[in-house]
Each structure stands twice: as structure tokens, then as C-alpha cells.
C-alpha atoms as a PDB file:
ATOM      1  CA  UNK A   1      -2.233  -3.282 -12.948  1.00  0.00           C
ATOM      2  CA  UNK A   2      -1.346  -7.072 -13.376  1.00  0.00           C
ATOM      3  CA  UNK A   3       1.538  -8.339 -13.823  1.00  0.00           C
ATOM      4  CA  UNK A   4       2.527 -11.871 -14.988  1.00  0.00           C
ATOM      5  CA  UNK A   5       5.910 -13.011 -14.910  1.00  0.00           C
ATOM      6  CA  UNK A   6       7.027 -16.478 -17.237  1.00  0.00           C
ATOM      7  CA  UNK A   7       9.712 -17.811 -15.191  1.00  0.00           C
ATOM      8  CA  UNK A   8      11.594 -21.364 -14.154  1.00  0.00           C
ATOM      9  CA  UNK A   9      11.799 -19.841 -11.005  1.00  0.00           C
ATOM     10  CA  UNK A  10       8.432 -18.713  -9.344  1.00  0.00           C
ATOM     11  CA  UNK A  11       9.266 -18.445  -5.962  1.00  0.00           C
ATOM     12  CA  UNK A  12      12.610 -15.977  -6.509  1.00  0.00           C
ATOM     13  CA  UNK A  13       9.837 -13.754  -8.357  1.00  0.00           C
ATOM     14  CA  UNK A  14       7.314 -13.688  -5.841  1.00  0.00           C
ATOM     15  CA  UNK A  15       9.401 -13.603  -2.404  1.00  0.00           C
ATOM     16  CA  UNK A  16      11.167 -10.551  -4.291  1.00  0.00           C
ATOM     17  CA  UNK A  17       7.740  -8.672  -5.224  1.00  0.00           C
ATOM     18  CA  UNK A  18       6.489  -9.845  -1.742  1.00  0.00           C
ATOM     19  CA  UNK A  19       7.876  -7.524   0.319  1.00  0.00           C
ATOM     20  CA  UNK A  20       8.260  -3.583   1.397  1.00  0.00           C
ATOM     21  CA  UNK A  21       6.287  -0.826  -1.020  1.00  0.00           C
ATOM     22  CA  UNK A  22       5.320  -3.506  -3.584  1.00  0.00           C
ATOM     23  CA  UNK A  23       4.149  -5.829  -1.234  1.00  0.00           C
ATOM     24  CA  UNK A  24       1.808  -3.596   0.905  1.00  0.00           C
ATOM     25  CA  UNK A  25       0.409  -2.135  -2.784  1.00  0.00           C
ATOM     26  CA  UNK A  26      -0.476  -5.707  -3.935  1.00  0.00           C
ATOM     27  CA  UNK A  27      -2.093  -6.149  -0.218  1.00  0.00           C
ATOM     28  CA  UNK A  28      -4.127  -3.336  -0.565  1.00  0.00           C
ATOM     29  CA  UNK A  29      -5.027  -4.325  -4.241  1.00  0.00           C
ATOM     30  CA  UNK A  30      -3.311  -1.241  -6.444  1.00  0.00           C
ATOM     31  CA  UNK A  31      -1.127  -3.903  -8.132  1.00  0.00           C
ATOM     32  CA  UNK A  32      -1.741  -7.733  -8.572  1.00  0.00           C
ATOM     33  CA  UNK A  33       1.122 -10.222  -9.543  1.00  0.00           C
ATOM     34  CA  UNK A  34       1.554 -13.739 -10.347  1.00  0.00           C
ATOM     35  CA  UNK A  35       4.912 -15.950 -11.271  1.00  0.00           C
ATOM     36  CA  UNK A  36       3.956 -18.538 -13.825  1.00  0.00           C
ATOM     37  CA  UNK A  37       5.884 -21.679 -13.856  1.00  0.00           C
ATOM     38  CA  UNK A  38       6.788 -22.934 -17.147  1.00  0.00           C
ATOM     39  CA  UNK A  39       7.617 -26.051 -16.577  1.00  0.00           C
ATOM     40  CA  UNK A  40       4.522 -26.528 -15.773  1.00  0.00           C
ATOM     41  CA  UNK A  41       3.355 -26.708 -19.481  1.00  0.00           C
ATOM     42  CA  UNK A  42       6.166 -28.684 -20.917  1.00  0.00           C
ATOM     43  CA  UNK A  43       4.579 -32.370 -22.438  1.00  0.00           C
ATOM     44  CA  UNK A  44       8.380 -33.886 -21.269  1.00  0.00           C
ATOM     45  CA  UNK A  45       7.534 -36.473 -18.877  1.00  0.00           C
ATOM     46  CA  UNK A  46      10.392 -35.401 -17.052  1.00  0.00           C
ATOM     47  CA  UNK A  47       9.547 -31.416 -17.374  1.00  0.00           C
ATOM     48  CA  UNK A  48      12.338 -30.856 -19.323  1.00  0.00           C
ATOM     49  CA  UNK A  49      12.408 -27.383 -20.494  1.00  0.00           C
ATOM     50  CA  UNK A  50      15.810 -26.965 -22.533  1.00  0.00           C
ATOM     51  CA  UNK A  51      18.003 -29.191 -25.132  1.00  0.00           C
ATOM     52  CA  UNK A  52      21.507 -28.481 -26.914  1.00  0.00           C
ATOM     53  CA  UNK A  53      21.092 -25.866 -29.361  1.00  0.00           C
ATOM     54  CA  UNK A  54      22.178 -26.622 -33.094  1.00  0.00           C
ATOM     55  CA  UNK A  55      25.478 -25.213 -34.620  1.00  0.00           C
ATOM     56  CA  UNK A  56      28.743 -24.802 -32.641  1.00  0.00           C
ATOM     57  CA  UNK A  57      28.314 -23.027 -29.135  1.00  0.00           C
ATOM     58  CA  UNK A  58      27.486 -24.398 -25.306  1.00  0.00           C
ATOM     59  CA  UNK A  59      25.288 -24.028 -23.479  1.00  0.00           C
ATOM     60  CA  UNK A  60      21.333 -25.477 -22.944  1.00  0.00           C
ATOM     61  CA  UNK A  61      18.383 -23.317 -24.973  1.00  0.00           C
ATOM     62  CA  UNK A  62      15.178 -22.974 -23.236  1.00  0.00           C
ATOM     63  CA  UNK A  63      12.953 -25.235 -26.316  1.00  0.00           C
ATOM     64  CA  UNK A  64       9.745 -23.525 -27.759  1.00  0.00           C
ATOM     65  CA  UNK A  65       6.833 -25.725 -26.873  1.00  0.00           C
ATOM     66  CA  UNK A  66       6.722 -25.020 -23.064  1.00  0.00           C
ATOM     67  CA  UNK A  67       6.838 -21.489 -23.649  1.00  0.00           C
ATOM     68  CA  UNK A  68       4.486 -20.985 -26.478  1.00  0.00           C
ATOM     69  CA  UNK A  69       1.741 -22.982 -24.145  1.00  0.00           C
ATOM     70  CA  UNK A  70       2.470 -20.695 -20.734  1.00  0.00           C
ATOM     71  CA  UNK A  71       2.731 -17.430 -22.846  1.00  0.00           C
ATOM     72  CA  UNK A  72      -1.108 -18.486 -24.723  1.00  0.00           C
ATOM     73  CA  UNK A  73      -2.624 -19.599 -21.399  1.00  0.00           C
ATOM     74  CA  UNK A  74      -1.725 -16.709 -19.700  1.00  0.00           C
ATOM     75  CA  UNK A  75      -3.228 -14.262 -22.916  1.00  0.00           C
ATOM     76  CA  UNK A  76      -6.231 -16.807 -22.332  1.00  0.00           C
ATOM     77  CA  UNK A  77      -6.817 -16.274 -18.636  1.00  0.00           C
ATOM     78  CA  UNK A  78      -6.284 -12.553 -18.779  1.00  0.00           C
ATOM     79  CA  UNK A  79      -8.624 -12.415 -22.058  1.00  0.00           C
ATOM     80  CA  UNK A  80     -11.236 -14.342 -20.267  1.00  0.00           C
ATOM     81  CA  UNK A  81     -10.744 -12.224 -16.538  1.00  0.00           C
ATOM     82  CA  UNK A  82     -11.147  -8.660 -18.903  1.00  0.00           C
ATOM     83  CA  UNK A  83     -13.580  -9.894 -21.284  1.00  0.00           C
ATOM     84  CA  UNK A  84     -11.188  -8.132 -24.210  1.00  0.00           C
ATOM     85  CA  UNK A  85      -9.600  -9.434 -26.909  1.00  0.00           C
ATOM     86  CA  UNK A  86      -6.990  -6.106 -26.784  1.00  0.00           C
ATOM     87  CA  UNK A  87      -3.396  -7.207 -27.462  1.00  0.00           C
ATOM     88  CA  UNK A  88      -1.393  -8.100 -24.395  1.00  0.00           C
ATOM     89  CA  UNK A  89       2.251  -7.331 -24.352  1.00  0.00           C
ATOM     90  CA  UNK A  90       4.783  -9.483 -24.029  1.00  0.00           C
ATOM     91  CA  UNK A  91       8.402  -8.610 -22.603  1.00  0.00           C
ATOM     92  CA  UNK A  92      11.253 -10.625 -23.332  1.00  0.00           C
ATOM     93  CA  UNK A  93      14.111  -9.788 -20.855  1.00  0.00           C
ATOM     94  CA  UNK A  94      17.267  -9.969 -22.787  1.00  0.00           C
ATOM     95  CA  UNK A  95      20.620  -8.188 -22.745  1.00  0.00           C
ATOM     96  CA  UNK A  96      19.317  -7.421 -26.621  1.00  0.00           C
ATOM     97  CA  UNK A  97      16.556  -5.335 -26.035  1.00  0.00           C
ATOM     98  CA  UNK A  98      16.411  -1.693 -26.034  1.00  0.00           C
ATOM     99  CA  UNK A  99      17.942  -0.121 -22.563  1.00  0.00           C
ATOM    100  CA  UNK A 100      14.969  -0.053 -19.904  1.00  0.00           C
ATOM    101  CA  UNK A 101      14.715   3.685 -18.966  1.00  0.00           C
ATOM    102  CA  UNK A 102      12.004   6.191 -16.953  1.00  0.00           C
ATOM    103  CA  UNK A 103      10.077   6.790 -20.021  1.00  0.00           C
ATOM    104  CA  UNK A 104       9.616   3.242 -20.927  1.00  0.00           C
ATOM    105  CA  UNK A 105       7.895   2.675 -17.099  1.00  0.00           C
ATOM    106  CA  UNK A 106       6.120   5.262 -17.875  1.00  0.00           C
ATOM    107  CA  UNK A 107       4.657   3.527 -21.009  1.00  0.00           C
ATOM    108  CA  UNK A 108       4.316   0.270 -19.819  1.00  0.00           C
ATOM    109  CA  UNK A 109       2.539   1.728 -16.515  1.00  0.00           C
ATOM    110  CA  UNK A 110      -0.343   2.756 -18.871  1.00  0.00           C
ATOM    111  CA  UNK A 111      -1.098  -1.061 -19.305  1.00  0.00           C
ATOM    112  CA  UNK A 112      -4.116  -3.401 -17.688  1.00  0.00           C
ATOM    113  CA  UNK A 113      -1.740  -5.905 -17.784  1.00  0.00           C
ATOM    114  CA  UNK A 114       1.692  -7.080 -18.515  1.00  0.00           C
ATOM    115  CA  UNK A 115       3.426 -10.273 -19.225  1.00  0.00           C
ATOM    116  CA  UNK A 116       7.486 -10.628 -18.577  1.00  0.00           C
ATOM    117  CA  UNK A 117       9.241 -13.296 -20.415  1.00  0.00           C
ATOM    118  CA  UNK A 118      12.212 -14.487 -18.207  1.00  0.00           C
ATOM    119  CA  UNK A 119      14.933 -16.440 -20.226  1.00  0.00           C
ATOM    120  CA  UNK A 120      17.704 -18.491 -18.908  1.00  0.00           C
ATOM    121  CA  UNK A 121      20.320 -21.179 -19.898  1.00  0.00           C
ATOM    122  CA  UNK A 122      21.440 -19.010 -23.583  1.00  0.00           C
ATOM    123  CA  UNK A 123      17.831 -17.412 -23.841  1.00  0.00           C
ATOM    124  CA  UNK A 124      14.970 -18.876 -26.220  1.00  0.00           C
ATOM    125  CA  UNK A 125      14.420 -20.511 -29.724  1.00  0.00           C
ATOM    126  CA  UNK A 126      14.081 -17.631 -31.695  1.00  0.00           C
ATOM    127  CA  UNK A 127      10.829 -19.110 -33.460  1.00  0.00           C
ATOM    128  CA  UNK A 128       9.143 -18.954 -29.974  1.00  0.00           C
ATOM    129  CA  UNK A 129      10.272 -15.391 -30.223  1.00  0.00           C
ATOM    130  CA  UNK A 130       9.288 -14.568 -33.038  1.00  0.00           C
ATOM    131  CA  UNK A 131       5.331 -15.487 -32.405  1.00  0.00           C
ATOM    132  CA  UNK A 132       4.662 -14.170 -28.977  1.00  0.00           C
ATOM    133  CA  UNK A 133       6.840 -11.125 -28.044  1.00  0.00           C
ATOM    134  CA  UNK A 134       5.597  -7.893 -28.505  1.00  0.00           C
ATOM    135  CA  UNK A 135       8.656  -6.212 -26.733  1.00  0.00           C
ATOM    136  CA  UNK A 136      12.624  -7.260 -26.138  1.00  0.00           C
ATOM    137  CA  UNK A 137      13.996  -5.220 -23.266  1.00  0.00           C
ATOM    138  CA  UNK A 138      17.437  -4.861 -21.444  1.00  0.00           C
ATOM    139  CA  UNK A 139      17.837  -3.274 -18.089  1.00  0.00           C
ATOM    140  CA  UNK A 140      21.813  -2.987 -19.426  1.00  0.00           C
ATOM    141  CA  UNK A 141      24.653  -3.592 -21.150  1.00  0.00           C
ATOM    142  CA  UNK A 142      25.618  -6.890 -19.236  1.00  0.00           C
ATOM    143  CA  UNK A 143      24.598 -10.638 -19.137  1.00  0.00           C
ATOM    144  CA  UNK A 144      22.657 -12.173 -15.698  1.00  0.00           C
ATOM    145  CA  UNK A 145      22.016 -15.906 -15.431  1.00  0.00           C
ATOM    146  CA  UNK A 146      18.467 -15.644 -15.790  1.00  0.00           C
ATOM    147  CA  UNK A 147      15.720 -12.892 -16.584  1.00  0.00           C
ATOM    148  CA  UNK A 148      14.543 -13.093 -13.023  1.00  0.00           C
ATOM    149  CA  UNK A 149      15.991 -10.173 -11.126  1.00  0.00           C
ATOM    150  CA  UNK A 150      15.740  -7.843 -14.696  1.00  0.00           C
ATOM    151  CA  UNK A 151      12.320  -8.571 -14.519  1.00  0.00           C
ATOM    152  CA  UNK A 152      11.788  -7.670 -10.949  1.00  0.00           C
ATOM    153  CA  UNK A 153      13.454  -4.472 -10.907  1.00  0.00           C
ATOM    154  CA  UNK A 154      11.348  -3.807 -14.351  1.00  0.00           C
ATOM    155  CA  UNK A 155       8.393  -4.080 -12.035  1.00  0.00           C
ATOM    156  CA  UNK A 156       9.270  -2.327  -9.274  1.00  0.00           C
ATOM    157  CA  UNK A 157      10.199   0.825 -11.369  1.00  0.00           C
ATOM    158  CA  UNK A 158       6.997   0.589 -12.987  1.00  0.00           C
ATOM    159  CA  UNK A 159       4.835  -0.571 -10.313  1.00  0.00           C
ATOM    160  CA  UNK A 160       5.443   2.973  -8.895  1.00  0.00           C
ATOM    161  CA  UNK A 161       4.089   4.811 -10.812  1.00  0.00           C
ATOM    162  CA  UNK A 162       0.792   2.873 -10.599  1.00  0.00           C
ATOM    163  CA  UNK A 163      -1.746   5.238  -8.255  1.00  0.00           C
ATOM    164  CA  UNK A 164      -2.042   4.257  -4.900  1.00  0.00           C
ATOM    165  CA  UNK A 165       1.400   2.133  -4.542  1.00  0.00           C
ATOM    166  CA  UNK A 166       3.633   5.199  -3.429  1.00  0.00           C
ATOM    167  CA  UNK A 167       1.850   6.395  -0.057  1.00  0.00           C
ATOM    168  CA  UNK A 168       3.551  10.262  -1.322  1.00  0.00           C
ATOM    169  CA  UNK A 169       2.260  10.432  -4.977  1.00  0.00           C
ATOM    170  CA  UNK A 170       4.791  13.174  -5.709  1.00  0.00           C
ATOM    171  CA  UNK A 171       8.012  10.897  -5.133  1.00  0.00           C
ATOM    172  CA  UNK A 172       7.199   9.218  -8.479  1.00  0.00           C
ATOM    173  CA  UNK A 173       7.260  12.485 -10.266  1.00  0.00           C
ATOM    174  CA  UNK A 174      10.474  14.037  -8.043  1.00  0.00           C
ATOM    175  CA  UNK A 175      12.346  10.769  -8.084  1.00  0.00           C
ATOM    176  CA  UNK A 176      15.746  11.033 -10.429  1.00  0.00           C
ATOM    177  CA  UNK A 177      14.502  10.919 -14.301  1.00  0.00           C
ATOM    178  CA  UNK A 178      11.053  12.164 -13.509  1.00  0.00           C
ATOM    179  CA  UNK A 179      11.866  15.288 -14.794  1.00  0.00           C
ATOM    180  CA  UNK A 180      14.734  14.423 -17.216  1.00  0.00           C
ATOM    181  CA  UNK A 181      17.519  15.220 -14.613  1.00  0.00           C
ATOM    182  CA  UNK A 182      19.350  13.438 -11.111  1.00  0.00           C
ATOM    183  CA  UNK A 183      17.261  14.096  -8.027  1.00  0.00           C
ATOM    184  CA  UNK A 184      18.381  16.639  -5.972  1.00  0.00           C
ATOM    185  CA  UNK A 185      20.383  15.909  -2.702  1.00  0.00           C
ATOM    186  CA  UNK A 186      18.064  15.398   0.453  1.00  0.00           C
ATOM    187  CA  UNK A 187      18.471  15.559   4.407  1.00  0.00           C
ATOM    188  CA  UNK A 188      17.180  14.816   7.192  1.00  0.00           C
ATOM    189  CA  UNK A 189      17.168  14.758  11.035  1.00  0.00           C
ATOM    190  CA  UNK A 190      19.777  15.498  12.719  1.00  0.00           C
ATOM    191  CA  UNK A 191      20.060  19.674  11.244  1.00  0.00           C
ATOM    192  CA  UNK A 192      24.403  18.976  12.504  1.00  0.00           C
ATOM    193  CA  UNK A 193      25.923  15.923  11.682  1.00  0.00           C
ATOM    194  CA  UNK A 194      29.698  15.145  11.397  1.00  0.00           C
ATOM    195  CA  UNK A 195      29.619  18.954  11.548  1.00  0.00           C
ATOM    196  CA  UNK A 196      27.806  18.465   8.303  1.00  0.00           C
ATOM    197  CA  UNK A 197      24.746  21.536   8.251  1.00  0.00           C
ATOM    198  CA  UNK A 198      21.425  21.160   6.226  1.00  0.00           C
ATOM    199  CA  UNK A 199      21.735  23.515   3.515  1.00  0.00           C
ATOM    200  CA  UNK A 200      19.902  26.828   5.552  1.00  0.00           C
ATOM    201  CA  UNK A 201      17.643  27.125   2.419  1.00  0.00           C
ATOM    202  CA  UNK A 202      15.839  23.964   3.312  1.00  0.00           C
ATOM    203  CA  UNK A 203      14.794  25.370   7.000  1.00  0.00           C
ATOM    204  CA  UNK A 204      13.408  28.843   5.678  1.00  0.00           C
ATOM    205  CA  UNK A 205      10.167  27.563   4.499  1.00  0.00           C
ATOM    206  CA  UNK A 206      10.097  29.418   1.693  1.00  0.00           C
ATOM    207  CA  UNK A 207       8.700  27.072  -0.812  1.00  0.00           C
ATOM    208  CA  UNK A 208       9.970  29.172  -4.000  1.00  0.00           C
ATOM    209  CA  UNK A 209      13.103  29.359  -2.826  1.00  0.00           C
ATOM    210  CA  UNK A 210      13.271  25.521  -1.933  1.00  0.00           C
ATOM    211  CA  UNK A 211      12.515  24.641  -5.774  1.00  0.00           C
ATOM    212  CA  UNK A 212      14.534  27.133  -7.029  1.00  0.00           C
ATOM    213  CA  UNK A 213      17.882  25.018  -5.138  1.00  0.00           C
ATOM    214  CA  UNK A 214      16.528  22.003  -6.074  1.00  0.00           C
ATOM    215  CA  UNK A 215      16.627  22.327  -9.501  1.00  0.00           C
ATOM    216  CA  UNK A 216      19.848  23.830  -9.198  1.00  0.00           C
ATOM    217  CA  UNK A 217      20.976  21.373  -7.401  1.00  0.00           C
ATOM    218  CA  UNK A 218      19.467  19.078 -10.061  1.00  0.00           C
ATOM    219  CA  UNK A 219      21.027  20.634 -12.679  1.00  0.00           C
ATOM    220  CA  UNK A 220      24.348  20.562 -11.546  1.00  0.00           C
ATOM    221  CA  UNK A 221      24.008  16.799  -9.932  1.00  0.00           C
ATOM    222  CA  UNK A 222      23.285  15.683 -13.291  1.00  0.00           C
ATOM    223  CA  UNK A 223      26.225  18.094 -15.356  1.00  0.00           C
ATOM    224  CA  UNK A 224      28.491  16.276 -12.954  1.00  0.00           C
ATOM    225  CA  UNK A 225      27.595  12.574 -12.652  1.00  0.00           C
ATOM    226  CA  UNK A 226      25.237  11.815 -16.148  1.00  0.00           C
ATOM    227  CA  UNK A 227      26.572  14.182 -18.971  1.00  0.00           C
ATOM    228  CA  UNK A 228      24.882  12.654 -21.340  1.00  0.00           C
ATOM    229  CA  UNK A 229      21.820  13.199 -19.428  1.00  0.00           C
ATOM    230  CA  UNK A 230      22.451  17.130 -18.453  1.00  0.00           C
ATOM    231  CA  UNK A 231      22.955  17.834 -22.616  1.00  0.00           C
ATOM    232  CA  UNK A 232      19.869  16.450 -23.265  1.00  0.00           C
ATOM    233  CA  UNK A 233      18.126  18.159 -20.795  1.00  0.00           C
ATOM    234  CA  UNK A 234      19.077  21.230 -22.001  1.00  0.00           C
ATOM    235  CA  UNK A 235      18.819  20.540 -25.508  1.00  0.00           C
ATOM    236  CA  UNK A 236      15.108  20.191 -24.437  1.00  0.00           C
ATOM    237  CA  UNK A 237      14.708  23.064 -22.803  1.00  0.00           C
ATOM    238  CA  UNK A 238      16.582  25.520 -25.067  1.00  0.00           C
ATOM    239  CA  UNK A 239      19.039  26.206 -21.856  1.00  0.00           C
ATOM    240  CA  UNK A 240      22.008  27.924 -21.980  1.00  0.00           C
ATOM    241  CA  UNK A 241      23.173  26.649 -18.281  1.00  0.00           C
END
């Protein structure tokens, strides 16, 4: 999977993809990833990207032409590296979007490749918007400087799920959310600590009894910390827990 990410700041992007899980799976070739300058493609002289918007309010806007130009060469490099004319999409981070969640990784995981629209100053023209993004997406219900770090923990989450980045293919599906609930509580080394015992279920080896308290365990993590999560869950699967 490819993923291209529109940004005034390439280097945050790629020294933040660069590094741990993500940056051994783009070593080894399971994910690729590029940070796009777009001030590279503004005709200012100066590479001025942004200009007061019209009406009352502050603040800089981040003008059209500079991003219409990055967001069509990139479509045209990635249409002329798959030989495919299939529709690429395009995120726009933006506290306005629809809530990033599991299943939306999920979907965009499915994808040859991705393009992530980073805003900054107060966002975008709108008429830039309106032409080349197929997507608006929030990771929540807050405002950031930039779309920078929203779009790096976008791919992260979905990076993972791409086969071959997670050395233990079965963390992406046992992870919180992979199965609609919290993950269950782990342990390790030492068995005592702080006079603190591993739950004796967990050293019996008995592999049916193991799943049986983690889903428990599951089940009530998620009653007690997500609600909203736990009724849903059981709305699901026609639970009377």
C-alpha cells in the first residue's frame, strides 16, 4: 500500500512514519510512503501558499491553485506507476469529517493507494475542496494546528492492518476494536509484582479457557470504560450480558 501525504510540512510526516513498526514495514517494502510538498507547486514567486480569506474572520486560508496542482500530479504519477485510470481517494483531514474509527482503517486498508490532504492556517478554499476530495475525515472532536499528526496516526492505524507490517498477524485482529469491544488486560514477566499475581488462568495453558477470560474480560473492560461501545456490541450480538 502507498501512501501519499499533501503537506507544508514534509519532513514532520516522514521522520514520524520513519521509525519503529512502520518504519521497518516500509524497509522491507509491505508499505511505501511519500510527503509531498505543496509549496512546491505554488506559481508565487515567493511560494506563497495562503492569503486573507474574504468576509469577517482571522486567520490565513491555504489558496486553491497550489493544491489543485500537487493533488493532480500526484493522481498523475500514481496513474502512470499502476497503469489504471481507477479513482484514487483523497482524504481531507479536518475536524469536519466523519470520526476516524477501526472500521474505516479497515476500509481504507483495502486501497493500492491513498492520498491525505493535510490543511493548516483555517483549512482550504472550499472550491479546491470541492473538486478533488473524495473523503473529509476527523480523528476527533477537537482542532490541531495542522493536519499533520491526524494524518500520521490515520496511517499508522491503517498501515497495520496491511499484511506483513505487524511481525504477529493476529495483534491486528485482537487489538481493542478488532472485534467491536476494549482489548482485554495483558501481563507479562515478572508472574509477582507489587504483590500483583498474573491472573492463574493465563498460566494453565488451557487455550479454551484463556479465550473464554478474555472475552470476559473484554466484555466487562468495555461495559466499564466505553458504554456506548459495550451496547452496541451487544445489540450486535443479540446478548443479554
Amino acid at each position: 500500500m502507498f501512501f501519499h501525504v499533501l503537506t507544508l510540512f514534509p519532513e514532520m510526516i516522514m521522520e514520524g512514519l520513519g521509525t519503529s513498526i512502520l518504519g521497518r514495514a516500509m524497509q522491507k517494502g509491505c508499505i511505501e510512503a511519500e510527503a509531498i510538498n505543496i509549496r512546491d507547486y505554488t506559481t508565487n514567486k515567493h511560494q506563497k501558499v495562503d492569503d486573507y480569506t474574504y468576509g469577517p474572520g482571522a486567520g490565513m486560508l491555504m489558496q486553491a491553485q497550489p493544491v489543485y496542482d500537487c493533488v493532480q500530479a500526484v493522481l498523475g504519477q500514481i496513474a502512470q506507476r499502476t497503469g489504471s485510470d481507477k479513482k484514487v481517494r483523497v482524504v481531507y483531514v479536518t475536524p469536519q469529517g466523519a470520526v476516524f474509527d477501526q472500521k474505516m482503517a479497515q476500509e481504507f486498508a483495502k486501497e493500492e493507494d491513498l492520498v491525505l490532504l493535510c490543511g493548516h492556517y483555517e483549512g482550504i478554499d472550499e472550491r479546491v475542496l470541492e473538486e478533488v476530495v473524495t473523503d473529509y475525515v476527523s480523528i476527533g472532536d477537537y482542532v490541531l494546528t495542522g493536519g499533520e499528526l491526524p494524518a500520521m496516526v490515520m496511517v499508522d492505524a491503517i498501515a497495520r492492518l496491511v499484511p506483513g507490517v505487524l511481525n504477529n498477524e493476529e495483534s491486528a485482529v485482537t487489538d481493542s476494536f478488532g472485534n467491536g469491544l476494549l482489548e482485554h488486560p495483558q501481563y507479562s514477566r515478572p508472574q509477582v509484582w507489587h504483590d500483583k499475581e498474573v491472573p492463574p488462568v493465563l498460566l494453565s495453558g488451557n487455550h479454551k479457557l484463556i479465550e473464554k477470560w478474555q472475552l470476559e474480560e473484554s466484555i466487562k473492560r468495555t461495559k466499564e470504560r466505553r458504554l456506548d461501545l459495550y451496547e452496541k456490541w451487544r445489540a450486535e450480538h443479540d446478548n443479554s450480558r
